[in-house]
C-alpha atoms as a PDB file:
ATOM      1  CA  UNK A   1     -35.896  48.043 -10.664  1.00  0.00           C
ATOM      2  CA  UNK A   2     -35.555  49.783 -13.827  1.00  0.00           C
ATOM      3  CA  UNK A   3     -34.807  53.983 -14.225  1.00  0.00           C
ATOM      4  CA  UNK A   4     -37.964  55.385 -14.236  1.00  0.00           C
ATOM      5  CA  UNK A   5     -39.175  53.863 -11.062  1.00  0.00           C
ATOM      6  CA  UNK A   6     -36.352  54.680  -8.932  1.00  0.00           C
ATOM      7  CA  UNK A   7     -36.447  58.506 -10.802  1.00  0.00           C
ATOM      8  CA  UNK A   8     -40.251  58.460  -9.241  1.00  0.00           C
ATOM      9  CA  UNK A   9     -39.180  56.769  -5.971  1.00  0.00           C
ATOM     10  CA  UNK A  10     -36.320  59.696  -5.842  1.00  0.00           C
ATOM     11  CA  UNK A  11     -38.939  62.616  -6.227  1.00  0.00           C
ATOM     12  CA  UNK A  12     -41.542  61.194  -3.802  1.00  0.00           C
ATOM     13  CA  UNK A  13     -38.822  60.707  -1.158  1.00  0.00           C
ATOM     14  CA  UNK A  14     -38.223  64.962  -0.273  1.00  0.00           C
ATOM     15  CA  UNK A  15     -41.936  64.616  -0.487  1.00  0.00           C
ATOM     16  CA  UNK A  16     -42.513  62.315   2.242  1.00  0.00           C
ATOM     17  CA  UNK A  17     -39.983  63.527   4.486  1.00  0.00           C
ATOM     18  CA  UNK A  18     -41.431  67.019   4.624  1.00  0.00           C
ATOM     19  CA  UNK A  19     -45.049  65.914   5.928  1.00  0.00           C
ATOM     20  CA  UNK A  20     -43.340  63.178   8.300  1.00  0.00           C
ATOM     21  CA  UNK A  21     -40.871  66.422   9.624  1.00  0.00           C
ATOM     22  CA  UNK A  22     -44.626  68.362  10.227  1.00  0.00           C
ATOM     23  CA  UNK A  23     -45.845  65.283  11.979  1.00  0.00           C
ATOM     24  CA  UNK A  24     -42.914  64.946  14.376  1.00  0.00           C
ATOM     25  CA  UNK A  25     -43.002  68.837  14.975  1.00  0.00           C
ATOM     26  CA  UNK A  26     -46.852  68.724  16.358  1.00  0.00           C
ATOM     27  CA  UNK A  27     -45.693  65.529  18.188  1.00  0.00           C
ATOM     28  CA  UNK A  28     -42.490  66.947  19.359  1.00  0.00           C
ATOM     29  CA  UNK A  29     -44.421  70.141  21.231  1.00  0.00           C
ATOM     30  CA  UNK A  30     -47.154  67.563  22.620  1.00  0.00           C
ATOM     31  CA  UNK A  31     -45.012  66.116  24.450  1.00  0.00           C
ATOM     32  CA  UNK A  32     -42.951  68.550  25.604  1.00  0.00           C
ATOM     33  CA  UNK A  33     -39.761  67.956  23.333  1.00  0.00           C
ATOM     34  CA  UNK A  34     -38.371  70.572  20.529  1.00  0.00           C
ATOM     35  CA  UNK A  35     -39.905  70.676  17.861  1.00  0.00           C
ATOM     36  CA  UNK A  36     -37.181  72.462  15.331  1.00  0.00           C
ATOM     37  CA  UNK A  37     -34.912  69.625  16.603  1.00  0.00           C
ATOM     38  CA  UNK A  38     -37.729  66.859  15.625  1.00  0.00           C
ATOM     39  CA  UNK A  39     -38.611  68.855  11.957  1.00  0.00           C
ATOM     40  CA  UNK A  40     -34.848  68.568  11.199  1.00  0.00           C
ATOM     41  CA  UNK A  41     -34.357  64.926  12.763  1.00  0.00           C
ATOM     42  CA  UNK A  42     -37.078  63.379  10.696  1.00  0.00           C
ATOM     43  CA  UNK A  43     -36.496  65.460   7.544  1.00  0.00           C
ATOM     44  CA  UNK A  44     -33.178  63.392   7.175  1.00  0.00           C
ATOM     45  CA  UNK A  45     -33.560  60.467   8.831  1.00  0.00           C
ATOM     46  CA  UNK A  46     -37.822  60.197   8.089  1.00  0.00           C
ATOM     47  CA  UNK A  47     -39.296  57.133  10.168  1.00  0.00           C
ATOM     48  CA  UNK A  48     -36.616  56.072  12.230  1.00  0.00           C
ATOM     49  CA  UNK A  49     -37.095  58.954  14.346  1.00  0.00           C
ATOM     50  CA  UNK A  50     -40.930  59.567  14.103  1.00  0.00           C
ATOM     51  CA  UNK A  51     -41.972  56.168  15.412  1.00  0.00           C
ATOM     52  CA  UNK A  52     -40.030  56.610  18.102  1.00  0.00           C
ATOM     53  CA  UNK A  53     -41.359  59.955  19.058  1.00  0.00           C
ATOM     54  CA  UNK A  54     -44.722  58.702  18.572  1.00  0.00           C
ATOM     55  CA  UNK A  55     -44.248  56.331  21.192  1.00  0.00           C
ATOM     56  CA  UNK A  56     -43.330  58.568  23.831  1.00  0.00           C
ATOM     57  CA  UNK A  57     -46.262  59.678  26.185  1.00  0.00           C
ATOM     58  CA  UNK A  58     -47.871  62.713  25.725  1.00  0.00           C
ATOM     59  CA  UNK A  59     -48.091  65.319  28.628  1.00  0.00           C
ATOM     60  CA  UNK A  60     -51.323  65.983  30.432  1.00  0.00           C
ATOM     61  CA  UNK A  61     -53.891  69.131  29.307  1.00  0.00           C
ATOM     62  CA  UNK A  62     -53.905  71.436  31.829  1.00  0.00           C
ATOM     63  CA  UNK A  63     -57.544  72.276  31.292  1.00  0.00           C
ATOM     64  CA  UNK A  64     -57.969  68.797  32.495  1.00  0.00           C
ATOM     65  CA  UNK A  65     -60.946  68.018  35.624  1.00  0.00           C
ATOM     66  CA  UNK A  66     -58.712  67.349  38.709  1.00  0.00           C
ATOM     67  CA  UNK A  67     -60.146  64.404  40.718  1.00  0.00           C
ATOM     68  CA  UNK A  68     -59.520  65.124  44.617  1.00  0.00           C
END
């Protein structure tokens, strides 16, 4: 790769990170996890700790119909 497009590849990187970080934050508090600890996990490591997190099962609404 030549200069300029790693230069590029350098500023979209922060970029990226920061709306991955408010991804894993809303994901973190749906399912019941912290969601400081998730911003700051996936604003340095990015991916490798949002897909992860995505995986994970969400808790249940509690406005949610009960069957008996």
């Amino acid at each position: 790769m030549d200069n300029e497009k790693m230069m590029k590849f350098a500023k979209q990187l922060p970029v990226m990170h920061a709306f991955e970080a408010l991804i894993a934050m809303r994901a973190a508090k749906k399912r019941g996890l912290s969601p400081v600890k998730y911003f700051l996990l996936t604003s340095v490591f990015g991916v490798f700790v949002l897909i992860p997190l995505l995986r994970k099962p969400k808790l249940p609404k509690a406005s949610e119909k009960v069957d008996i």
